[in-house]
N, C-alpha and C. Protein backbone atom coordinates (compact mmCIF):
# COMPACT_ATOMS: atom_id res chain seq x y z
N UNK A 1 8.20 -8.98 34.50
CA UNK A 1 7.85 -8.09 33.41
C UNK A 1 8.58 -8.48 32.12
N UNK A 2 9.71 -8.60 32.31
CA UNK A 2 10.91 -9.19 31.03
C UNK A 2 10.40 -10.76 30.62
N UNK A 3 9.29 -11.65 31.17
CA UNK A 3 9.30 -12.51 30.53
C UNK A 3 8.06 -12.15 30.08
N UNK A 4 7.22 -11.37 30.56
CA UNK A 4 5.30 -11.34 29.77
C UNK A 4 6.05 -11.03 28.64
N UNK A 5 6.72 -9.88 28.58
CA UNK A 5 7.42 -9.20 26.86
C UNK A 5 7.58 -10.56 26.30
N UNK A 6 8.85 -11.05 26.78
CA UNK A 6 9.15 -11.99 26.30
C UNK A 6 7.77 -13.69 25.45
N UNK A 7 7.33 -13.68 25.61
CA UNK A 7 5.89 -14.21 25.63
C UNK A 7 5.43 -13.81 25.08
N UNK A 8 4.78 -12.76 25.00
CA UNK A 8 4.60 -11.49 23.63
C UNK A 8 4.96 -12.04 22.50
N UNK A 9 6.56 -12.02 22.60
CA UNK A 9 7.18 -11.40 21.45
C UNK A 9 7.39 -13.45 20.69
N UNK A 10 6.84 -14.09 21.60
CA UNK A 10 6.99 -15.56 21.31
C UNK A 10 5.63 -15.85 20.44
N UNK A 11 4.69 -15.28 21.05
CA UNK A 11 3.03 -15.26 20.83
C UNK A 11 2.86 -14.83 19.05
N UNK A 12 3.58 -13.74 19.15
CA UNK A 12 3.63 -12.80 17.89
C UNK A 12 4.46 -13.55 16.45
N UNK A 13 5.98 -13.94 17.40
CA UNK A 13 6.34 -14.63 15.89
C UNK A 13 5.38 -16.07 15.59
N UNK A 14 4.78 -16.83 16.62
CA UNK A 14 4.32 -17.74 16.32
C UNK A 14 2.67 -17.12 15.24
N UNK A 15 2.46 -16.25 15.52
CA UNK A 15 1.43 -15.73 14.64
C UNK A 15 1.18 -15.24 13.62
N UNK A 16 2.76 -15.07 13.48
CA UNK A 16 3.58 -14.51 11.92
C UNK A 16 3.93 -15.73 10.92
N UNK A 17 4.58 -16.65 11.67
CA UNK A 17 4.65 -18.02 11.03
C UNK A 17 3.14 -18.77 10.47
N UNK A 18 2.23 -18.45 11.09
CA UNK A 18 1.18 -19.03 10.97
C UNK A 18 0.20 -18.38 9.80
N UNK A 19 0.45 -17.02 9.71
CA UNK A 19 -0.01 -16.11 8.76
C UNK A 19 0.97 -16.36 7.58
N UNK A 20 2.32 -16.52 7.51
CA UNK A 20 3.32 -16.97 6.48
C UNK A 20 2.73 -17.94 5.58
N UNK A 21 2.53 -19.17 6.72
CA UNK A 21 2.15 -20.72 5.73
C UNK A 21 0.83 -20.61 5.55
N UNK A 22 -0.39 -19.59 5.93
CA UNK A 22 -1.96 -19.59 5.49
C UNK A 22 -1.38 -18.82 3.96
N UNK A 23 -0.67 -18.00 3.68
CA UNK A 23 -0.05 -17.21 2.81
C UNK A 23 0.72 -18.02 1.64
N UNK A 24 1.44 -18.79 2.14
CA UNK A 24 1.75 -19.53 1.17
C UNK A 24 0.81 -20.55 0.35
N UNK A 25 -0.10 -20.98 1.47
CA UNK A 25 -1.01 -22.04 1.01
C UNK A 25 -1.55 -21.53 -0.07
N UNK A 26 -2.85 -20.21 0.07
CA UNK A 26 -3.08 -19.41 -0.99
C UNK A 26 -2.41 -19.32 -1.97
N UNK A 27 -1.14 -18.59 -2.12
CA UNK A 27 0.08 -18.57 -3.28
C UNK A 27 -0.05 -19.62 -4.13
N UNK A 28 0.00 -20.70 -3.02
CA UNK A 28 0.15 -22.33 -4.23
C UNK A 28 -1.09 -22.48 -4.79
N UNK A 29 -2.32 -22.29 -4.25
CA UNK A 29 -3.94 -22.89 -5.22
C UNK A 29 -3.45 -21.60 -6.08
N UNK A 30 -3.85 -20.34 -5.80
CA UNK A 30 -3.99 -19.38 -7.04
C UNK A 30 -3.11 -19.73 -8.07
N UNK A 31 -1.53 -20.17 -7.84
CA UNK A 31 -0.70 -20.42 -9.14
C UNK A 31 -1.02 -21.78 -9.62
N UNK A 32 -1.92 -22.75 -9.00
CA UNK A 32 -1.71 -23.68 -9.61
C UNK A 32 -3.32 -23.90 -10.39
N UNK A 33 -4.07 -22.50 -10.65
CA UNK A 33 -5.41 -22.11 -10.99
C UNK A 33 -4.78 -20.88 -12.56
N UNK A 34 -3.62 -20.61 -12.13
CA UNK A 34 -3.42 -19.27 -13.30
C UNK A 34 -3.53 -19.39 -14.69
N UNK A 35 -3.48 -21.48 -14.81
CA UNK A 35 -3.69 -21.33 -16.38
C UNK A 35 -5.04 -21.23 -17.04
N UNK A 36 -5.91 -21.36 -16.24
CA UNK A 36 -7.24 -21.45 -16.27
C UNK A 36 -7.79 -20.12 -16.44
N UNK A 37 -7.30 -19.71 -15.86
CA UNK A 37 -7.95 -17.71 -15.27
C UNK A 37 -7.37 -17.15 -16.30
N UNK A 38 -6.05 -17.46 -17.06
CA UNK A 38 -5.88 -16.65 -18.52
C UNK A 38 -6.12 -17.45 -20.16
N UNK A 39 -7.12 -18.93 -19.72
CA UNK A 39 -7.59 -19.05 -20.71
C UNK A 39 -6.96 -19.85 -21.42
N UNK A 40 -5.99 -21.02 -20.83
CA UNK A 40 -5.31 -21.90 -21.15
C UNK A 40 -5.75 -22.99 -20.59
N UNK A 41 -6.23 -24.46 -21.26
CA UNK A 41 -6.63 -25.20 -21.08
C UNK A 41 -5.60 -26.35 -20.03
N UNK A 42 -4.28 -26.48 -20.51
CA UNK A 42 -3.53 -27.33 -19.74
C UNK A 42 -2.09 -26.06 -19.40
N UNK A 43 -1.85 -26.76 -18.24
CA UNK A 43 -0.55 -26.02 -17.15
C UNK A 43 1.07 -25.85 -18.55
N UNK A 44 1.32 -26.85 -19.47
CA UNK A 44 2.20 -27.05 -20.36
C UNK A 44 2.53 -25.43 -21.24
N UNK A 45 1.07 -25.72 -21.84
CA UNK A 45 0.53 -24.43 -22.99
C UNK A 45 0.71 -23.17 -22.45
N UNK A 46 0.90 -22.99 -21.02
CA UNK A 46 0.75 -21.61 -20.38
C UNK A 46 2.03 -21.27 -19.98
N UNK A 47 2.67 -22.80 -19.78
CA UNK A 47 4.25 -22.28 -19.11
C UNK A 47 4.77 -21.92 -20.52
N UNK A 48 4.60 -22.44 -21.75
CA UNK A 48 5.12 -22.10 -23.11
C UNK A 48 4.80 -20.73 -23.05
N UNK A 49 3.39 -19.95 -22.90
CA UNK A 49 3.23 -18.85 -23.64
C UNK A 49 3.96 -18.01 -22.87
N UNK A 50 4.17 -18.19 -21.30
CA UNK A 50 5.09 -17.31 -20.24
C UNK A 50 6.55 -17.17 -20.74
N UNK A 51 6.56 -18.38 -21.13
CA UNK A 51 8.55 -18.41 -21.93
C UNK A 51 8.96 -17.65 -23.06
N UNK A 52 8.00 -17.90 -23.40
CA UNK A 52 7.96 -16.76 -24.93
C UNK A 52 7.43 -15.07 -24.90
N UNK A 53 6.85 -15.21 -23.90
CA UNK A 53 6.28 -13.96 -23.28
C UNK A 53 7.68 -13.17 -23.03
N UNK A 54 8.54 -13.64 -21.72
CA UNK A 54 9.50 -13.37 -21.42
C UNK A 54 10.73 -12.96 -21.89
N UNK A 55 10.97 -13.84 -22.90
CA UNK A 55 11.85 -13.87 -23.37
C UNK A 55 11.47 -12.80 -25.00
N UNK A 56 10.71 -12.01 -24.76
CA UNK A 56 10.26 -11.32 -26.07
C UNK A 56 10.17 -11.53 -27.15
N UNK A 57 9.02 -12.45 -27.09
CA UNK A 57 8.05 -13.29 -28.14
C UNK A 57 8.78 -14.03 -29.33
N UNK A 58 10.14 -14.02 -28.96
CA UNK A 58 10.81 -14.84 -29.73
C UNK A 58 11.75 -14.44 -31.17
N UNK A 59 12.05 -14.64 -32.13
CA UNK A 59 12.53 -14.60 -33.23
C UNK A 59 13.37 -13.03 -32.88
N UNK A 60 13.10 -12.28 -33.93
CA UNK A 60 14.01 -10.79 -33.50
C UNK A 60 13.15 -9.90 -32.65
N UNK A 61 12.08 -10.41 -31.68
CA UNK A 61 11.15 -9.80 -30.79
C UNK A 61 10.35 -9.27 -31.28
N UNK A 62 10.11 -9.18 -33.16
CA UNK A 62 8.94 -8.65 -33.38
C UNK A 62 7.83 -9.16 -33.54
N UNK A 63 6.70 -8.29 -33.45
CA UNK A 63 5.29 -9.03 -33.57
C UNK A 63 4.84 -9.58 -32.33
N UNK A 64 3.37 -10.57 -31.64
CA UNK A 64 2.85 -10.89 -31.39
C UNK A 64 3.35 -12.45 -31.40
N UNK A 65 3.39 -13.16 -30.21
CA UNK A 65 3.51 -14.52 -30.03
C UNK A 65 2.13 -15.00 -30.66
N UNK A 66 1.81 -15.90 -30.92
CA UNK A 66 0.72 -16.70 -31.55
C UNK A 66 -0.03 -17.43 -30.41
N UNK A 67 -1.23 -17.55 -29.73
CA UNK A 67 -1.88 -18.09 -29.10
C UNK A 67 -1.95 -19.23 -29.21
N UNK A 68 -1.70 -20.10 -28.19
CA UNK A 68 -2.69 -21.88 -28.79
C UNK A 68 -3.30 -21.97 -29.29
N UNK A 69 -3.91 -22.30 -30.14
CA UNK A 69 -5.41 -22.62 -30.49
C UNK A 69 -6.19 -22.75 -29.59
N UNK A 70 -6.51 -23.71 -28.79
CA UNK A 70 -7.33 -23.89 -27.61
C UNK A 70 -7.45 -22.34 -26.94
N UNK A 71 -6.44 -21.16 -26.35
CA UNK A 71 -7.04 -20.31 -25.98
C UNK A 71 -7.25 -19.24 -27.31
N UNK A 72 -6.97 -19.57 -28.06
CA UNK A 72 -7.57 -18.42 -29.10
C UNK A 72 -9.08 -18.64 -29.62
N UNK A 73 -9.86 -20.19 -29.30
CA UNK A 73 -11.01 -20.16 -30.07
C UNK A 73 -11.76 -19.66 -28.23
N UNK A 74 -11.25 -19.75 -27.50
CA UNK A 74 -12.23 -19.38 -26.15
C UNK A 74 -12.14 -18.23 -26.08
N UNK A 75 -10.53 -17.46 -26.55
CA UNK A 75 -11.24 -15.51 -26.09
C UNK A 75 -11.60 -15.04 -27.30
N UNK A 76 -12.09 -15.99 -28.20
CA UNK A 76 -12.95 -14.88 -29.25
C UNK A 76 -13.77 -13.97 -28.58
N UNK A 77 -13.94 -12.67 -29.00
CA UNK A 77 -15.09 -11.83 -28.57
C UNK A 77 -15.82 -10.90 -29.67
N UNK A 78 -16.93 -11.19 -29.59
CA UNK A 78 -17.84 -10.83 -30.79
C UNK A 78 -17.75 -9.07 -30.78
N UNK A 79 -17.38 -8.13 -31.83
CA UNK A 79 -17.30 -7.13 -32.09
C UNK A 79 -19.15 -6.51 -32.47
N UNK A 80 -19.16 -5.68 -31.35
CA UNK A 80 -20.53 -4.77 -31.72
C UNK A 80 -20.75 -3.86 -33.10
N UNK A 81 -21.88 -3.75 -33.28
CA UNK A 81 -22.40 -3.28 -34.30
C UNK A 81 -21.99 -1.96 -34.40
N UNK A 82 -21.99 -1.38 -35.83
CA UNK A 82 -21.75 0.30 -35.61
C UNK A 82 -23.18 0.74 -35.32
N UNK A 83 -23.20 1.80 -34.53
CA UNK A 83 -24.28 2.49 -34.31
C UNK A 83 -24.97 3.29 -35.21
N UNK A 84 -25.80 3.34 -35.32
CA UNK A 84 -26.69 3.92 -36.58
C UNK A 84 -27.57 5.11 -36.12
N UNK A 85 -26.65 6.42 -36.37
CA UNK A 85 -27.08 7.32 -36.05
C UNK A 85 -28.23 8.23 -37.04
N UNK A 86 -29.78 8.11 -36.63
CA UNK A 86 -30.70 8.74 -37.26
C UNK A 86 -31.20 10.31 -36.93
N UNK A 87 -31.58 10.74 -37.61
CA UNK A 87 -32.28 12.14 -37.33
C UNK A 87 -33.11 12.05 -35.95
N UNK A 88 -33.86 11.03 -35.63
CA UNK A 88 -34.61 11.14 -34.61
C UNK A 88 -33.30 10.87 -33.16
N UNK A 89 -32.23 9.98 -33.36
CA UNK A 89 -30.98 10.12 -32.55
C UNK A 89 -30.53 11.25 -31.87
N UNK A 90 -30.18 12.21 -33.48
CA UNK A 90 -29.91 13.12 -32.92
C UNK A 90 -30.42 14.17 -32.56
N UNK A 91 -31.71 14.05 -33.07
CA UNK A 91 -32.88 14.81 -32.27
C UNK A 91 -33.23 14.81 -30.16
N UNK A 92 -32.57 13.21 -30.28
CA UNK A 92 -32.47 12.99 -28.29
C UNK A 92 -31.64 13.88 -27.95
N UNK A 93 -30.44 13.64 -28.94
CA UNK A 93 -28.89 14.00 -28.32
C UNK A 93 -29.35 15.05 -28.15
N UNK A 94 -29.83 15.96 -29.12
CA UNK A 94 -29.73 17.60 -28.97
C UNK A 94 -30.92 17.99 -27.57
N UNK A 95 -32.07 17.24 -27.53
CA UNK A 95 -32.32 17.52 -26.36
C UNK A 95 -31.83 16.77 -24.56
N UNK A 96 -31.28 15.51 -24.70
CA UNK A 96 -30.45 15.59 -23.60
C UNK A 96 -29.28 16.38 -22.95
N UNK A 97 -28.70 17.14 -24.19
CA UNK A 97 -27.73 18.15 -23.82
C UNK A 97 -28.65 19.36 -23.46
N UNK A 98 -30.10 19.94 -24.40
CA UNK A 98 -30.56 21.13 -23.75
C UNK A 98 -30.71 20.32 -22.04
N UNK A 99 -31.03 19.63 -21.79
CA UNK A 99 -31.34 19.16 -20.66
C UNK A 99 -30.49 19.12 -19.43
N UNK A 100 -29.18 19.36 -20.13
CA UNK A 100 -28.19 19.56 -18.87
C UNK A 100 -27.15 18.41 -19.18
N UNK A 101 -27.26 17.19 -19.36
CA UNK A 101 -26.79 15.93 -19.58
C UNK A 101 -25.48 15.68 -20.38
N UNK A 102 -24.09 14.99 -19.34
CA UNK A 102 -23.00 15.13 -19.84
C UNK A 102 -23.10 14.59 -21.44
N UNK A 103 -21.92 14.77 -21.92
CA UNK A 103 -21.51 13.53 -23.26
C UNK A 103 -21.50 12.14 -22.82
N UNK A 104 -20.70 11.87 -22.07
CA UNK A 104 -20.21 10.75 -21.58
C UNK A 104 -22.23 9.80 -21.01
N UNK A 105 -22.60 10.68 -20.43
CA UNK A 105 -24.54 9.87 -20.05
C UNK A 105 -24.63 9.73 -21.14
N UNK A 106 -24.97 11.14 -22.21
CA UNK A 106 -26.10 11.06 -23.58
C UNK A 106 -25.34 9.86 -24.34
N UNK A 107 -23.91 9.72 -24.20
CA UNK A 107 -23.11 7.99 -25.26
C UNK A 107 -24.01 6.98 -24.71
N UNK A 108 -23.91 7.05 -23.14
CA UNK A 108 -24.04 5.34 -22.87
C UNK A 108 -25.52 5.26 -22.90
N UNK A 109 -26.40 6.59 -22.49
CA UNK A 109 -27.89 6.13 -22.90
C UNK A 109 -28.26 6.09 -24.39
N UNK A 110 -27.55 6.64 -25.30
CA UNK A 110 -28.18 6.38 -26.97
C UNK A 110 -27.09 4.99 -27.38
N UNK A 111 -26.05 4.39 -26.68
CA UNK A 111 -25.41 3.67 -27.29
C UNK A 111 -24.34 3.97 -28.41
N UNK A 112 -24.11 5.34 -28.13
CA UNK A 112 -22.93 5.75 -29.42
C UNK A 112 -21.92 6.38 -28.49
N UNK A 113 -20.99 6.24 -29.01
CA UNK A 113 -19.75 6.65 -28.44
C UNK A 113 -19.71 8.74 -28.32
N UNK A 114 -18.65 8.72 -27.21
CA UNK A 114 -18.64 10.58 -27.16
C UNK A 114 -18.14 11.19 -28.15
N UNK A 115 -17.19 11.03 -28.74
CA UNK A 115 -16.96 11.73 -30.13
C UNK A 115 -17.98 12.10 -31.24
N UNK A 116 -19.15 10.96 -31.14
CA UNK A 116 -20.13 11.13 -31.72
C UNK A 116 -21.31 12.34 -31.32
N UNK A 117 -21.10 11.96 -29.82
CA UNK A 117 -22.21 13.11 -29.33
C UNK A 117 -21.45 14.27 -29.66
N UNK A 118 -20.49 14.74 -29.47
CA UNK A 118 -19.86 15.41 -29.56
C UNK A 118 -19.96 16.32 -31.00
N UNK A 119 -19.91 15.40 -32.03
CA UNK A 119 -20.15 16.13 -33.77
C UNK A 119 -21.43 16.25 -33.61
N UNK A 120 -22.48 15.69 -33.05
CA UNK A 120 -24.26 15.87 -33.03
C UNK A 120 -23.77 17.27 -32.43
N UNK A 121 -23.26 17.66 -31.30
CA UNK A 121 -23.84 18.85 -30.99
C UNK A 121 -23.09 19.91 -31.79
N UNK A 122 -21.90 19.85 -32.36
CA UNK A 122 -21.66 21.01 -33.01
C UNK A 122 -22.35 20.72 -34.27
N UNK A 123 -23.01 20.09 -34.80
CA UNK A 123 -24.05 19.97 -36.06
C UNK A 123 -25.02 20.94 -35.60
N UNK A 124 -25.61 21.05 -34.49
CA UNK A 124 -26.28 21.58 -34.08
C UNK A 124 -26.35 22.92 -33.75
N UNK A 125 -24.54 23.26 -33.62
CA UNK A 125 -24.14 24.62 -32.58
C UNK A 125 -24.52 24.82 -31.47
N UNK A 126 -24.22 23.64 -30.94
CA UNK A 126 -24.20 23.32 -28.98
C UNK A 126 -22.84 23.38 -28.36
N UNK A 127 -21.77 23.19 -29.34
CA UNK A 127 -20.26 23.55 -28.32
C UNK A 127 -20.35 24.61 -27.98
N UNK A 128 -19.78 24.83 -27.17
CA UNK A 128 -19.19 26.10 -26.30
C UNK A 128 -18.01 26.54 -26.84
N UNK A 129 -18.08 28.29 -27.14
CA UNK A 129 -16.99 28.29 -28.05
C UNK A 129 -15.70 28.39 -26.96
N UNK A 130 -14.15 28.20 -27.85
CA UNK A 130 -13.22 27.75 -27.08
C UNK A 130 -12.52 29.41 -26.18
N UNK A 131 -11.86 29.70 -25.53
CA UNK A 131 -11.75 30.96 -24.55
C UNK A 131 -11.10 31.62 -25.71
């Protein structure tokens, strides 16, 4: 009986070791993929921005570290239009709310943000007054 345990408990660390180094293996591709996944072209540029990261962005820690170039022209991201709210707009809004329909639906189906639905309906005198 004291050696099945024993055997067991041989079975188990050998299965722990084996789950360790599948574990490590992973560890090493993902870190040696991380400069890529935040948009840094070479491994150099990324260990720089981590150093400066760290060490709180440098000079008397104020401000914003400066991006490479290389990842600053790739995370450009194009800023959406303002929404152009018309009479017939808020003519939906006011009937998706008679309709039952949160703020948060009537934003993402007209494309305007909730603060907005929000002034449509007291334009209207659809808030609920406060207790």
């Amino acid at each position: 009986m004291v050696t099945e345990v024993v055997k067991e408990l041989e079975a188990a660390r050998a299965k722990v070791a084996e789950l360790e180094n599948s574990l490590a293996k992973a560890q090493k591709q993902k870190l040696a993929g991380l400069h890529k996944e935040y948009g840094f072209d070479d491994l150099s540029d990324f260990i720089k921005a981590v150093k400066v990261a760290a060490s709180g962005g440098g000079g008397r820690g104020r401000g914003r570290a400066a991006k490479p170039a290389a990842a600053a022209s790739s995370s450009k991201k194009q800023r959406s239009k303002r929404a152009r709210i018309t009479p017939e707009v808020k003519e939906k809004v006011k009937a998706a709310v008679n309709a039952g329909k949160t703020g948060a639906e009537i934003a993402k189906e007209f494309g305007i943000s909730v603060p907005s639905v929000q002034n449509i309906k007291k334009e209207f005198g659809l808030v609920k007054a406060r207790g």
